[in-house]
PDB file of N, CA and C in Angstrom:
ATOM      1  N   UNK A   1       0.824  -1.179   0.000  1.00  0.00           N
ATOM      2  CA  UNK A   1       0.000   0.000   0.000  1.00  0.00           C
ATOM      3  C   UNK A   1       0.880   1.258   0.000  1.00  0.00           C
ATOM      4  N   UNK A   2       2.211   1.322   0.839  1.00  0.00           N
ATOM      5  CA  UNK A   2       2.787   2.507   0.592  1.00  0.00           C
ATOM      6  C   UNK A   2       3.816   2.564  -0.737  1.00  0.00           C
ATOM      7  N   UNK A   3       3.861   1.857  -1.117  1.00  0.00           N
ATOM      8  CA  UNK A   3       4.457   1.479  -2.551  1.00  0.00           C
ATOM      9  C   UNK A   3       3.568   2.096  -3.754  1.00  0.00           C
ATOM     10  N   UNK A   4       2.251   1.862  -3.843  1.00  0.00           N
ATOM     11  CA  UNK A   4       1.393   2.393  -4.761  1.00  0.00           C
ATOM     12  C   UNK A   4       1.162   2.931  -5.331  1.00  0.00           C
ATOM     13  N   UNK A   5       0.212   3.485  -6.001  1.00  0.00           N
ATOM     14  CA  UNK A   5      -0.041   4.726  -6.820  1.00  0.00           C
ATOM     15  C   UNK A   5      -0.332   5.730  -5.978  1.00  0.00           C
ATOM     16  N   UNK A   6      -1.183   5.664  -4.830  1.00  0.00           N
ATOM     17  CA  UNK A   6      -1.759   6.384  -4.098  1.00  0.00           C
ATOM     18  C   UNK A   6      -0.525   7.347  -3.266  1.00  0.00           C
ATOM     19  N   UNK A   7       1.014   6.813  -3.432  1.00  0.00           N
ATOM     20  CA  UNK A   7       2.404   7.347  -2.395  1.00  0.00           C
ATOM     21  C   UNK A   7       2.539   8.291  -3.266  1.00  0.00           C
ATOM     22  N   UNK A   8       2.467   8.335  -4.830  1.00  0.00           N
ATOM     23  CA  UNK A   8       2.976   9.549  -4.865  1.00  0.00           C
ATOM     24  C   UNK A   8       2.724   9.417  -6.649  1.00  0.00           C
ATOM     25  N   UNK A   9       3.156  10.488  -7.518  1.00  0.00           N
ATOM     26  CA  UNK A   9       3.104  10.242  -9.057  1.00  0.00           C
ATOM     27  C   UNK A   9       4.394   9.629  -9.105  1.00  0.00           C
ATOM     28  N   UNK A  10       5.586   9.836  -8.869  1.00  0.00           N
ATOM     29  CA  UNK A  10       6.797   8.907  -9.297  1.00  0.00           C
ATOM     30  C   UNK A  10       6.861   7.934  -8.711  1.00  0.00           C
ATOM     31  N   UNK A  11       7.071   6.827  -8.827  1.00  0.00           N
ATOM     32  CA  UNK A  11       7.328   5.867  -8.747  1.00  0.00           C
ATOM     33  C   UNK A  11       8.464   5.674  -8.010  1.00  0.00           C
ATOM     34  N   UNK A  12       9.993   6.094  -8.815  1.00  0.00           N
ATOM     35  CA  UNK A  12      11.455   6.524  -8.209  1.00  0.00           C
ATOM     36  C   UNK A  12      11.468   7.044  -6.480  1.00  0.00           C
ATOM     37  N   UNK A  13      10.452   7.667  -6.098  1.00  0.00           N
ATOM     38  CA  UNK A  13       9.842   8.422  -5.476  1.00  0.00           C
ATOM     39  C   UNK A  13       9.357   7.711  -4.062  1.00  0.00           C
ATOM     40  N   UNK A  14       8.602   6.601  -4.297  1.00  0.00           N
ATOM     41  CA  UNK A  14       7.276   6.325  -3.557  1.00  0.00           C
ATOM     42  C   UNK A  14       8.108   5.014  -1.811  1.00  0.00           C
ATOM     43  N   UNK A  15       9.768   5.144  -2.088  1.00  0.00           N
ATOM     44  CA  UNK A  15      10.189   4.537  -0.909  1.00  0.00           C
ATOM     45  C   UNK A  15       9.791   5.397   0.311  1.00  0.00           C
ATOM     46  N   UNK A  16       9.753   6.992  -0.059  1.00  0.00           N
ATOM     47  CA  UNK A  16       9.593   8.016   1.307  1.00  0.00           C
ATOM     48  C   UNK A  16       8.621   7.525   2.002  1.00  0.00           C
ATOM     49  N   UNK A  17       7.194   6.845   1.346  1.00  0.00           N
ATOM     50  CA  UNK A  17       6.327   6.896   1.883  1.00  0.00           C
ATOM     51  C   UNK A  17       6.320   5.608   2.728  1.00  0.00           C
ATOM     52  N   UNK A  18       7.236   4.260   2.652  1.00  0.00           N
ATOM     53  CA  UNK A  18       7.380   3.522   3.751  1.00  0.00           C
ATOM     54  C   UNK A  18       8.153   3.855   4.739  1.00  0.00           C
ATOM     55  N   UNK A  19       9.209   4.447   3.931  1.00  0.00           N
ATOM     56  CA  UNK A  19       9.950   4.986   5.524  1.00  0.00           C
ATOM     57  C   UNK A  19       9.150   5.810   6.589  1.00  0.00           C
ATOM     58  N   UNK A  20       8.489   6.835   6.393  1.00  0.00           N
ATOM     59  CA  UNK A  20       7.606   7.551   6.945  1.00  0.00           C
ATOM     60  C   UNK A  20       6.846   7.219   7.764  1.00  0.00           C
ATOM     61  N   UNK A  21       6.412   5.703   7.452  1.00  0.00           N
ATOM     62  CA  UNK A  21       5.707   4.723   7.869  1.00  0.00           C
ATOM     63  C   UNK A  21       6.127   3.824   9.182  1.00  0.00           C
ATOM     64  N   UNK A  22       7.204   3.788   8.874  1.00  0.00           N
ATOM     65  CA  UNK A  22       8.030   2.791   9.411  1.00  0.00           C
ATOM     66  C   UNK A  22       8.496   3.986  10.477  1.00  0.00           C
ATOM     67  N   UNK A  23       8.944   5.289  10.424  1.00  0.00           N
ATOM     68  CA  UNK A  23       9.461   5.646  11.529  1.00  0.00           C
ATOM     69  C   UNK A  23       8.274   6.219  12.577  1.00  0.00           C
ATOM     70  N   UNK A  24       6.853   6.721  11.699  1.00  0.00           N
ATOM     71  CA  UNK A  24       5.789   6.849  12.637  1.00  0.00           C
ATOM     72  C   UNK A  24       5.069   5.554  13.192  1.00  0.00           C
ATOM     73  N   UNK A  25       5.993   4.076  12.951  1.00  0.00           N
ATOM     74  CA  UNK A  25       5.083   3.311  13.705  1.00  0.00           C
ATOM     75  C   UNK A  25       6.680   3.324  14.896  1.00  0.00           C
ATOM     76  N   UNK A  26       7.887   3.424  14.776  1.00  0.00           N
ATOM     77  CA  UNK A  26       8.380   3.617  15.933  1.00  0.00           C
ATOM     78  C   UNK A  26       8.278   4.592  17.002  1.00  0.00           C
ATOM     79  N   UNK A  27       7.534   5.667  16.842  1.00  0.00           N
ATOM     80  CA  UNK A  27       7.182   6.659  17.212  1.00  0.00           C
ATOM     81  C   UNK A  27       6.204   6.707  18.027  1.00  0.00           C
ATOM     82  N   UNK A  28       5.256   6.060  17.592  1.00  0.00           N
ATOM     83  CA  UNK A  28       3.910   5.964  18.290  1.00  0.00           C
ATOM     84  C   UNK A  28       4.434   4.275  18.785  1.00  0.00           C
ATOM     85  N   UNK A  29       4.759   3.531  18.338  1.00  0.00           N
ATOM     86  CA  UNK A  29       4.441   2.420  19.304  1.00  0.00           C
ATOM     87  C   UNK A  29       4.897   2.303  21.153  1.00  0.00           C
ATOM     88  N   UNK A  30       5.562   2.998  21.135  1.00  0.00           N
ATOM     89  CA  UNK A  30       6.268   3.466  22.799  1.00  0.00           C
ATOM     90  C   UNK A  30       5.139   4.188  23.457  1.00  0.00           C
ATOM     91  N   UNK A  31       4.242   5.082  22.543  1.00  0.00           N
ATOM     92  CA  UNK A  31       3.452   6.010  23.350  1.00  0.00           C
ATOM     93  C   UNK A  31       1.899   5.168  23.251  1.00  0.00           C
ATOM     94  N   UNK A  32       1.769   3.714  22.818  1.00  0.00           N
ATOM     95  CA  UNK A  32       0.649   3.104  22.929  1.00  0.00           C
ATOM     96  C   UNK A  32       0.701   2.538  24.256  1.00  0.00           C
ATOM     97  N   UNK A  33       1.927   2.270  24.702  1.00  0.00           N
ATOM     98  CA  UNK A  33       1.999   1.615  25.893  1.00  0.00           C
ATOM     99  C   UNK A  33       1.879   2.805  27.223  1.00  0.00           C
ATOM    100  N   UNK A  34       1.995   3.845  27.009  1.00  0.00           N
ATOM    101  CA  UNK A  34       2.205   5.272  27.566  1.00  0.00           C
ATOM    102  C   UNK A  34       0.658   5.346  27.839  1.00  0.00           C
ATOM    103  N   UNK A  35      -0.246   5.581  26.476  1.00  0.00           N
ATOM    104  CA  UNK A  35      -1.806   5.735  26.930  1.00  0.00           C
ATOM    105  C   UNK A  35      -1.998   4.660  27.240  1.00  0.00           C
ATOM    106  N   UNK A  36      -2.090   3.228  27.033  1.00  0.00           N
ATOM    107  CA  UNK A  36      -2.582   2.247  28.041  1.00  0.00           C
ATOM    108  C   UNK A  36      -2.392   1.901  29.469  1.00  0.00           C
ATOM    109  N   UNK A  37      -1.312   2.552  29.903  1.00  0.00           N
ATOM    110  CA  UNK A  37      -0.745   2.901  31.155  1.00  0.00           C
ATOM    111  C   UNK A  37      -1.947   3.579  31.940  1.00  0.00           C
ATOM    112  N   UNK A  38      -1.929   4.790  30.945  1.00  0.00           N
ATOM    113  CA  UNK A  38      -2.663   5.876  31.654  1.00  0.00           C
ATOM    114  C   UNK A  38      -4.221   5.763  31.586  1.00  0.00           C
ATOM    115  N   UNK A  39      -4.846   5.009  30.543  1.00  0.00           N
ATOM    116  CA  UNK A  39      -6.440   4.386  30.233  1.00  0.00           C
ATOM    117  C   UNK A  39      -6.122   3.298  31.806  1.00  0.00           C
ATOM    118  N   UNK A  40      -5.396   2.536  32.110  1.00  0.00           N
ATOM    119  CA  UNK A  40      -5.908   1.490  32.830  1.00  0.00           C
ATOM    120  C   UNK A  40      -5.514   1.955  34.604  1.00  0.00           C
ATOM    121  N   UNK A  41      -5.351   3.682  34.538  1.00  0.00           N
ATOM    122  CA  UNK A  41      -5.167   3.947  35.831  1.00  0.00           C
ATOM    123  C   UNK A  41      -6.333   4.792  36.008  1.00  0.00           C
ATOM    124  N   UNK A  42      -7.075   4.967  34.991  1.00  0.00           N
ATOM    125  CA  UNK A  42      -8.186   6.157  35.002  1.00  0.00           C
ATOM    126  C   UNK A  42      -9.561   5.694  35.635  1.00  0.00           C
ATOM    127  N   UNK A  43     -10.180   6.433  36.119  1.00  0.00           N
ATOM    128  CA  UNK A  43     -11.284   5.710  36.826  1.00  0.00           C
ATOM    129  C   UNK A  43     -12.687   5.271  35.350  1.00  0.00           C
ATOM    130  N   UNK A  44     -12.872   3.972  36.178  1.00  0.00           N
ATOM    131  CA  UNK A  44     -13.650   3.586  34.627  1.00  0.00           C
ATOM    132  C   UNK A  44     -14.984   4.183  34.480  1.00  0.00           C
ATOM    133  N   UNK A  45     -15.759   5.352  35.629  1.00  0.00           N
ATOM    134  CA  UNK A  45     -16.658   6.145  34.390  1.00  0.00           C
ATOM    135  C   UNK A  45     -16.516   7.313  33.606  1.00  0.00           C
ATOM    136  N   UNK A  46     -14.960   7.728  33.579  1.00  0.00           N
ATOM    137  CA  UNK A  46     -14.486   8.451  32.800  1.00  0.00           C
ATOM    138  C   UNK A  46     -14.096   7.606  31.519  1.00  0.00           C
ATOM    139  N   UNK A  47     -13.531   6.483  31.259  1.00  0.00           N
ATOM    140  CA  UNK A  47     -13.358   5.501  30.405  1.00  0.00           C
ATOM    141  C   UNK A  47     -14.511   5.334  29.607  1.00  0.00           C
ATOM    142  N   UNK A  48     -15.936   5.018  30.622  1.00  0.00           N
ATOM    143  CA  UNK A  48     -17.543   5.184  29.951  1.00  0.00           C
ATOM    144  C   UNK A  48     -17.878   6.381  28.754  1.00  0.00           C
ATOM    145  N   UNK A  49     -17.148   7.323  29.816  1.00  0.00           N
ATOM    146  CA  UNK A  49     -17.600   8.627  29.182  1.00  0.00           C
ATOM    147  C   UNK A  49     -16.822   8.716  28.152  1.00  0.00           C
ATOM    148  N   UNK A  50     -15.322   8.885  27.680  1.00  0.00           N
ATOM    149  CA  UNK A  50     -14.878   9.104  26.929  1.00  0.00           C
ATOM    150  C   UNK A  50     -15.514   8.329  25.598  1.00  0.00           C
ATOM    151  N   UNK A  51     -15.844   7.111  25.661  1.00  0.00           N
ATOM    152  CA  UNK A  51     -15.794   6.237  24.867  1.00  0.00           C
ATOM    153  C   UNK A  51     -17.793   6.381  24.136  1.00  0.00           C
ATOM    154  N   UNK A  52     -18.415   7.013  25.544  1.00  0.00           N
ATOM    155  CA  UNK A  52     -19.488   7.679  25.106  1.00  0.00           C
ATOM    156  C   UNK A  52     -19.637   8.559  24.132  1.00  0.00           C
ATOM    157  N   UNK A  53     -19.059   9.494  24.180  1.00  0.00           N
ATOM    158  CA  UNK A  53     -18.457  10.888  23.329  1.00  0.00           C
ATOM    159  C   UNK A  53     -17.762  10.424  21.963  1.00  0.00           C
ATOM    160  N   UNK A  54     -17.274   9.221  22.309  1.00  0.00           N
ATOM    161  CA  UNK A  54     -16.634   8.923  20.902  1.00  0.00           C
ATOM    162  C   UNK A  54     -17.635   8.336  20.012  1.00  0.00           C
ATOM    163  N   UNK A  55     -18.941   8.005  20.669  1.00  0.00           N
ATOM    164  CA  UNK A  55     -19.839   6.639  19.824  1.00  0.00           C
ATOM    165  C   UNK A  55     -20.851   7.629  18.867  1.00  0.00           C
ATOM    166  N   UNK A  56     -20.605   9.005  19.633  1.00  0.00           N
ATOM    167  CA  UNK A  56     -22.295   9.906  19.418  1.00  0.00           C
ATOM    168  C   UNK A  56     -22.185  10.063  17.508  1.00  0.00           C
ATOM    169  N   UNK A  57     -21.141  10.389  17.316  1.00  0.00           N
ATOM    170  CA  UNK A  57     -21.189  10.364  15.892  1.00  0.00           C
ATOM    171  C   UNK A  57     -21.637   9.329  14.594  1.00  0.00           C
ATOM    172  N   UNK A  58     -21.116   7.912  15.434  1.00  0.00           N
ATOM    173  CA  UNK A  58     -22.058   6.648  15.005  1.00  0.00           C
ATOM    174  C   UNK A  58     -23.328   7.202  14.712  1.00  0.00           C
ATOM    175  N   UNK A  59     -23.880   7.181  16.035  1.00  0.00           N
ATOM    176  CA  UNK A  59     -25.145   7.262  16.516  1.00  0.00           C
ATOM    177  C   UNK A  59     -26.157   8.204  15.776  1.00  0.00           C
ATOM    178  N   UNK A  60     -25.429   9.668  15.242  1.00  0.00           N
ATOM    179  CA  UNK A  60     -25.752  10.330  14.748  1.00  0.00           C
ATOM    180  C   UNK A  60     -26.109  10.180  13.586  1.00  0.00           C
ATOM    181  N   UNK A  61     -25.144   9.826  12.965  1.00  0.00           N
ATOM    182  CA  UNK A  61     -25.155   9.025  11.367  1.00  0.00           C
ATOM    183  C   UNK A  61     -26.352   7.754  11.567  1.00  0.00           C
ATOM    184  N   UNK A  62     -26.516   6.740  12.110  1.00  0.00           N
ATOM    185  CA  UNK A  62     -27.261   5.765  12.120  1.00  0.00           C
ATOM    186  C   UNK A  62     -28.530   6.729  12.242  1.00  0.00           C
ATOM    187  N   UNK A  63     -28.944   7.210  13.290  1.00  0.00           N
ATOM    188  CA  UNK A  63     -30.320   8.107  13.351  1.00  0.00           C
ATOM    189  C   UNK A  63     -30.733   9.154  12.123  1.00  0.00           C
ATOM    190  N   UNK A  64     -29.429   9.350  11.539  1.00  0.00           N
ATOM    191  CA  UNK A  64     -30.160  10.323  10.280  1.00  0.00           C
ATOM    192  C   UNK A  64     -30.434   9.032   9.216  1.00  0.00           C
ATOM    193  N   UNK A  65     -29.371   8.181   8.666  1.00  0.00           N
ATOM    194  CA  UNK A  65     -29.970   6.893   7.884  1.00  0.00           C
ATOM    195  C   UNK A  65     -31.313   6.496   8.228  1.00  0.00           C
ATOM    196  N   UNK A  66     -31.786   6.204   9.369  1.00  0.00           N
ATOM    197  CA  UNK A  66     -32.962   5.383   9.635  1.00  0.00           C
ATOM    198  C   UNK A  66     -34.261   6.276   9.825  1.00  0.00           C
ATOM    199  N   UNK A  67     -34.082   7.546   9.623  1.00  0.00           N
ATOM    200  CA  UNK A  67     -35.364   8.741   9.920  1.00  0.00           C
ATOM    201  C   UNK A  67     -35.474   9.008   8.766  1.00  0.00           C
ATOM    202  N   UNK A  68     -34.535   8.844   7.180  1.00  0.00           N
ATOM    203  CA  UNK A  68     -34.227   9.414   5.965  1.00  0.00           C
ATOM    204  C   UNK A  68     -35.624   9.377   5.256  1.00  0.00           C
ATOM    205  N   UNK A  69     -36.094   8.425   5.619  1.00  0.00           N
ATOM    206  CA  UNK A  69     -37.472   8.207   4.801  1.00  0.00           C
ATOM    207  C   UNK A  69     -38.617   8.707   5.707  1.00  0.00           C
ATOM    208  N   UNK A  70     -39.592   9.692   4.820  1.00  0.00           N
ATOM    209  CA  UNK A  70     -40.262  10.099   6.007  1.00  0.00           C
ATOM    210  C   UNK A  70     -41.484   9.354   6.331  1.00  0.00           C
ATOM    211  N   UNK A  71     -41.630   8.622   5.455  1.00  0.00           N
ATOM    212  CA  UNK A  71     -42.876   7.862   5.410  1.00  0.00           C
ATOM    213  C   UNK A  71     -42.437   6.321   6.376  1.00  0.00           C
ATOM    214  N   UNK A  72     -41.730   6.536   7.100  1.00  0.00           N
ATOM    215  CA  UNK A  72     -40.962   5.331   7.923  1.00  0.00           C
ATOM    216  C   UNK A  72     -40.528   6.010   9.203  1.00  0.00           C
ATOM    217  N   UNK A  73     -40.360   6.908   9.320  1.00  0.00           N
ATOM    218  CA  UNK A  73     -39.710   7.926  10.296  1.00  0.00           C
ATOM    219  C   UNK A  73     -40.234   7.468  11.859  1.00  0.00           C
ATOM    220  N   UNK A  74     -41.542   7.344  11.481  1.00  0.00           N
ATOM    221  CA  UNK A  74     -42.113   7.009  13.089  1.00  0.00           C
ATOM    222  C   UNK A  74     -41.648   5.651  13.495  1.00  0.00           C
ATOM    223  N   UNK A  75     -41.619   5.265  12.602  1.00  0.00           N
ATOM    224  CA  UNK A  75     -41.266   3.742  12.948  1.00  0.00           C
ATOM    225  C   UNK A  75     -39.829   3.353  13.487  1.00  0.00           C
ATOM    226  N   UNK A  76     -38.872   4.111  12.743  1.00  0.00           N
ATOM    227  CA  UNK A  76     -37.493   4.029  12.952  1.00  0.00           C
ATOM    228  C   UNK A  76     -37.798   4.430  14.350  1.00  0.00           C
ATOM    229  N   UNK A  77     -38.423   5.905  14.915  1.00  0.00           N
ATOM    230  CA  UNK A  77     -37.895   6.464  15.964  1.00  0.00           C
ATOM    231  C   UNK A  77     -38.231   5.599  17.532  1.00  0.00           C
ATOM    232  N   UNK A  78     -39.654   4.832  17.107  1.00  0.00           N
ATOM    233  CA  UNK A  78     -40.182   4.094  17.909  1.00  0.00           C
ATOM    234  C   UNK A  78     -39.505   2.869  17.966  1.00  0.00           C
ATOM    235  N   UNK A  79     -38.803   2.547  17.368  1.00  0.00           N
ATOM    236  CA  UNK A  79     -38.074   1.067  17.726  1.00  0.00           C
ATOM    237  C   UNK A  79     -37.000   1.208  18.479  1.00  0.00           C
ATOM    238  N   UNK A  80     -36.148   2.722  18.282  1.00  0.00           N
ATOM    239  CA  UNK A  80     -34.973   2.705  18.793  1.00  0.00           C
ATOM    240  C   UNK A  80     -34.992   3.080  20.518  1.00  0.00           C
ATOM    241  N   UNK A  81     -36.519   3.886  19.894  1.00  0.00           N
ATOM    242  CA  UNK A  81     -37.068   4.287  21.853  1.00  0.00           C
ATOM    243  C   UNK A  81     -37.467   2.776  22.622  1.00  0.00           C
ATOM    244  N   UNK A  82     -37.909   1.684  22.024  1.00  0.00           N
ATOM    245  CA  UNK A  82     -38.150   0.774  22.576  1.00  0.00           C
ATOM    246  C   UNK A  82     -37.334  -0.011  22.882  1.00  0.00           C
ATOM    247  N   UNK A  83     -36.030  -0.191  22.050  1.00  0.00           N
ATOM    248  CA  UNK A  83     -34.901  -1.162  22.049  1.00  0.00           C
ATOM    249  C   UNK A  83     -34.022  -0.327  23.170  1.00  0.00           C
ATOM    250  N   UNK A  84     -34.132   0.961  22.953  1.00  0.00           N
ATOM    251  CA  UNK A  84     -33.193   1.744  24.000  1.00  0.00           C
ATOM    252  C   UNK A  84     -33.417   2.133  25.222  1.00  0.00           C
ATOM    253  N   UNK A  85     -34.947   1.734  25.764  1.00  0.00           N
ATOM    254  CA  UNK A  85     -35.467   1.468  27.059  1.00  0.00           C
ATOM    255  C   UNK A  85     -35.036   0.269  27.688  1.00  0.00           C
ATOM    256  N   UNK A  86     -34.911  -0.794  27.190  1.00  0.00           N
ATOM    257  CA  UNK A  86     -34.159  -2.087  28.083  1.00  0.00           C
ATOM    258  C   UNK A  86     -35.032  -2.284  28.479  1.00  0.00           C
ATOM    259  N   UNK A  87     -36.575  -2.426  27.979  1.00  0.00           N
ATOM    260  CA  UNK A  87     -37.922  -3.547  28.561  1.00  0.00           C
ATOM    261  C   UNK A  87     -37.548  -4.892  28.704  1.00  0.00           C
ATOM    262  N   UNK A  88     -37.717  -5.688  29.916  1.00  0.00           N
ATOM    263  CA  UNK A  88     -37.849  -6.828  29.520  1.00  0.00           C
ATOM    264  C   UNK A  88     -39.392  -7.369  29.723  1.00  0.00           C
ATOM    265  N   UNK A  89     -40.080  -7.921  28.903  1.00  0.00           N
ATOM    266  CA  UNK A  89     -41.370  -8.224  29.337  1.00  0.00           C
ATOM    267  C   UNK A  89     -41.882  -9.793  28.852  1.00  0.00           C
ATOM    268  N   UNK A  90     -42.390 -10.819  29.690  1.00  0.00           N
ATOM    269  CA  UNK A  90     -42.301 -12.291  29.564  1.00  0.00           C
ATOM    270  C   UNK A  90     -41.256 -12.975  29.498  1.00  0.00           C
ATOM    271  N   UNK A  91     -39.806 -12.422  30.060  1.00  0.00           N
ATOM    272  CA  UNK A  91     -38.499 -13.123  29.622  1.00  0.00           C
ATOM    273  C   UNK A  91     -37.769 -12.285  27.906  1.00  0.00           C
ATOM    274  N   UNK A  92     -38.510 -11.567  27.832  1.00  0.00           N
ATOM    275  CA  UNK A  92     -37.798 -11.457  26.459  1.00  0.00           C
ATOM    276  C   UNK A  92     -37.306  -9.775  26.224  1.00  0.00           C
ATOM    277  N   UNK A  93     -35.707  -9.709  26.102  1.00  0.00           N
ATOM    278  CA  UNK A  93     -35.641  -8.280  25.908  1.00  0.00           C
ATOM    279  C   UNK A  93     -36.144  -7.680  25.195  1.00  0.00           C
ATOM    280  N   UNK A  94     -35.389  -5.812  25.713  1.00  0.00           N
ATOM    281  CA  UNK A  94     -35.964  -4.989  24.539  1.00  0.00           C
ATOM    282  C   UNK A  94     -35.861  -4.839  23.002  1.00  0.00           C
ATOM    283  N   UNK A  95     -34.233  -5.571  22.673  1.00  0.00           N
ATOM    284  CA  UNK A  95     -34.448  -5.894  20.664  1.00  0.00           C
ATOM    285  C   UNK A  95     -35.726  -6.668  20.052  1.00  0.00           C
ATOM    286  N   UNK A  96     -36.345  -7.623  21.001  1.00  0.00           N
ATOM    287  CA  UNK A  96     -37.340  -8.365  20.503  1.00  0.00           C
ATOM    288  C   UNK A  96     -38.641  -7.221  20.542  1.00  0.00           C
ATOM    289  N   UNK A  97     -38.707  -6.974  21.660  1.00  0.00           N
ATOM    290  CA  UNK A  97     -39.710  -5.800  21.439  1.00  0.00           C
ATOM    291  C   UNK A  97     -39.875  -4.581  20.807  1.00  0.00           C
ATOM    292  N   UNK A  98     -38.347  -4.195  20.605  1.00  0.00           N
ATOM    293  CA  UNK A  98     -38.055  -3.186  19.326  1.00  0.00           C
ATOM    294  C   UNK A  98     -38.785  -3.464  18.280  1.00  0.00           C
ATOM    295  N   UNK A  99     -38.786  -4.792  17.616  1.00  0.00           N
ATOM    296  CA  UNK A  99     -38.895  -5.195  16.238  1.00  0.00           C
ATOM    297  C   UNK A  99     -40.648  -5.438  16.204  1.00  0.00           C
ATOM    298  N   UNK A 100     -41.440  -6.120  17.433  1.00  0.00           N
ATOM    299  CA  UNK A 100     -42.677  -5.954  17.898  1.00  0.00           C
ATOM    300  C   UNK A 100     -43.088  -4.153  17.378  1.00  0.00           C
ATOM    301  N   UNK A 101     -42.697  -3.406  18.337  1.00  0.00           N
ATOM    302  CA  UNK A 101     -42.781  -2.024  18.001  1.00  0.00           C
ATOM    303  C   UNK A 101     -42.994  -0.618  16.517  1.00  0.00           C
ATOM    304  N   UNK A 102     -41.886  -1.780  15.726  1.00  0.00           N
ATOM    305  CA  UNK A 102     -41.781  -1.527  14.416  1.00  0.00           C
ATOM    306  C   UNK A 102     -43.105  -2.400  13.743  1.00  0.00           C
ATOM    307  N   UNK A 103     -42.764  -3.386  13.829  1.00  0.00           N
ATOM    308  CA  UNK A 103     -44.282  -3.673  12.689  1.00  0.00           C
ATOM    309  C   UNK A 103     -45.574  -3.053  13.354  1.00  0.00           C
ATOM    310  N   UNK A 104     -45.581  -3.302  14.688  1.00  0.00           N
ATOM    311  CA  UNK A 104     -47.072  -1.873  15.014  1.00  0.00           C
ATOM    312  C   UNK A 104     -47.080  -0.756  14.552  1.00  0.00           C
ATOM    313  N   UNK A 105     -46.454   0.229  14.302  1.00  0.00           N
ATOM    314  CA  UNK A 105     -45.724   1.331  14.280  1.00  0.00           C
ATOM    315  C   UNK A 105     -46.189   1.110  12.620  1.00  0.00           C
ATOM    316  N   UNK A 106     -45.870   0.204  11.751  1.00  0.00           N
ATOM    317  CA  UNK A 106     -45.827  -0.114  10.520  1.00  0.00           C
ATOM    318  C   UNK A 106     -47.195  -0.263   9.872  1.00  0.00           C
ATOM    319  N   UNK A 107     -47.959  -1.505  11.035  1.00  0.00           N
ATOM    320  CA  UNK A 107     -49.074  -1.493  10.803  1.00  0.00           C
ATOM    321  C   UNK A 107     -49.998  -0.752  10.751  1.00  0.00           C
ATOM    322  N   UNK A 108     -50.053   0.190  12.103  1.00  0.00           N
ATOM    323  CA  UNK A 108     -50.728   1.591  11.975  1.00  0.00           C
ATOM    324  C   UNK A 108     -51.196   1.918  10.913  1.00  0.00           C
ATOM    325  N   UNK A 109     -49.849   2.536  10.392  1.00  0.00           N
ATOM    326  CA  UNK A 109     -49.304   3.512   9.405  1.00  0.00           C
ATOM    327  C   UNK A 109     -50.054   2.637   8.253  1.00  0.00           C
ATOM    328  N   UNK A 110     -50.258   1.349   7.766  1.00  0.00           N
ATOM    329  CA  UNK A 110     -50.515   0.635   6.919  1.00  0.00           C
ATOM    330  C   UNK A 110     -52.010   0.909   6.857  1.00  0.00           C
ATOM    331  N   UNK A 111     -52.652   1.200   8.108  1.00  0.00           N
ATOM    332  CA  UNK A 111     -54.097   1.078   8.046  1.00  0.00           C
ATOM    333  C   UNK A 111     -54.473   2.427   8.262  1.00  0.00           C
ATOM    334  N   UNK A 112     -53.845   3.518   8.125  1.00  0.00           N
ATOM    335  CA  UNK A 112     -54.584   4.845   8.357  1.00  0.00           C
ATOM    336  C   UNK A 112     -54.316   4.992   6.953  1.00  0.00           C
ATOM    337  N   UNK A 113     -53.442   4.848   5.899  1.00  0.00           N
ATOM    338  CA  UNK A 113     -53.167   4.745   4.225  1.00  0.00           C
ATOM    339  C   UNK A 113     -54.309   4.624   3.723  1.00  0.00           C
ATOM    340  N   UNK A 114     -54.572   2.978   4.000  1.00  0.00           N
ATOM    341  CA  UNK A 114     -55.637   2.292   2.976  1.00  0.00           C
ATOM    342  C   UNK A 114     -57.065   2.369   3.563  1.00  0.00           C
TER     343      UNK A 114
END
């Protein structure tokens, strides 16, 4: 990959881009052990949190994909409120009831249409 087309237009050229490689993985590999040091002295609901903060952008992206359609919108929003409550009801979690949620949600919508 650092050999490629993508390292550079010359060819003659394209060794810089392993070396580069090669000296930013000596570089950083000393300081992986440096933050794991310091991740496994940190108290773990700051660990929660950080790793919270890192997910929201997922999250963000997934919630605009699944609202995209508006004629589905309720449905998306109601499954994720149901799956993301943590019901358990008869033994069975909230993904099962998520998906319960959605075809109601679906059905509704199916019978106020027609």
């Amino acid at each position: 990959m650092m050999a490629g087309p993508d390292a550079g237009e010359r060819p003659e050229r394209r060794w810089l881009a392993g070396v580069a490689s090669g000296v930013s993985y000596l570089v950083l590999g000393p300081a992986a052990g440096l933050a794991t040091a310091c991740i496994a002295t940190s108290p773990p609901l700051l660990i929660d949190a950080v790793a919270g903060v890192a997910l929201l952008g997922a999250l963000t992206s997934a919630l605009a994909a699944a609202t995209a359609d508006p004629d589905r919108r309720d449905a998306a929003l109601g499954t994720f409120v149901v799956t993301a409550s943590q019901v358990t009801a008869l033994g069975i979690s909230s993904p099962f009831w998520g998906l319960v949620a959605r075809l109601a949600f679906l059905g509704v919508q199916r019978a106020r249409t027609s």
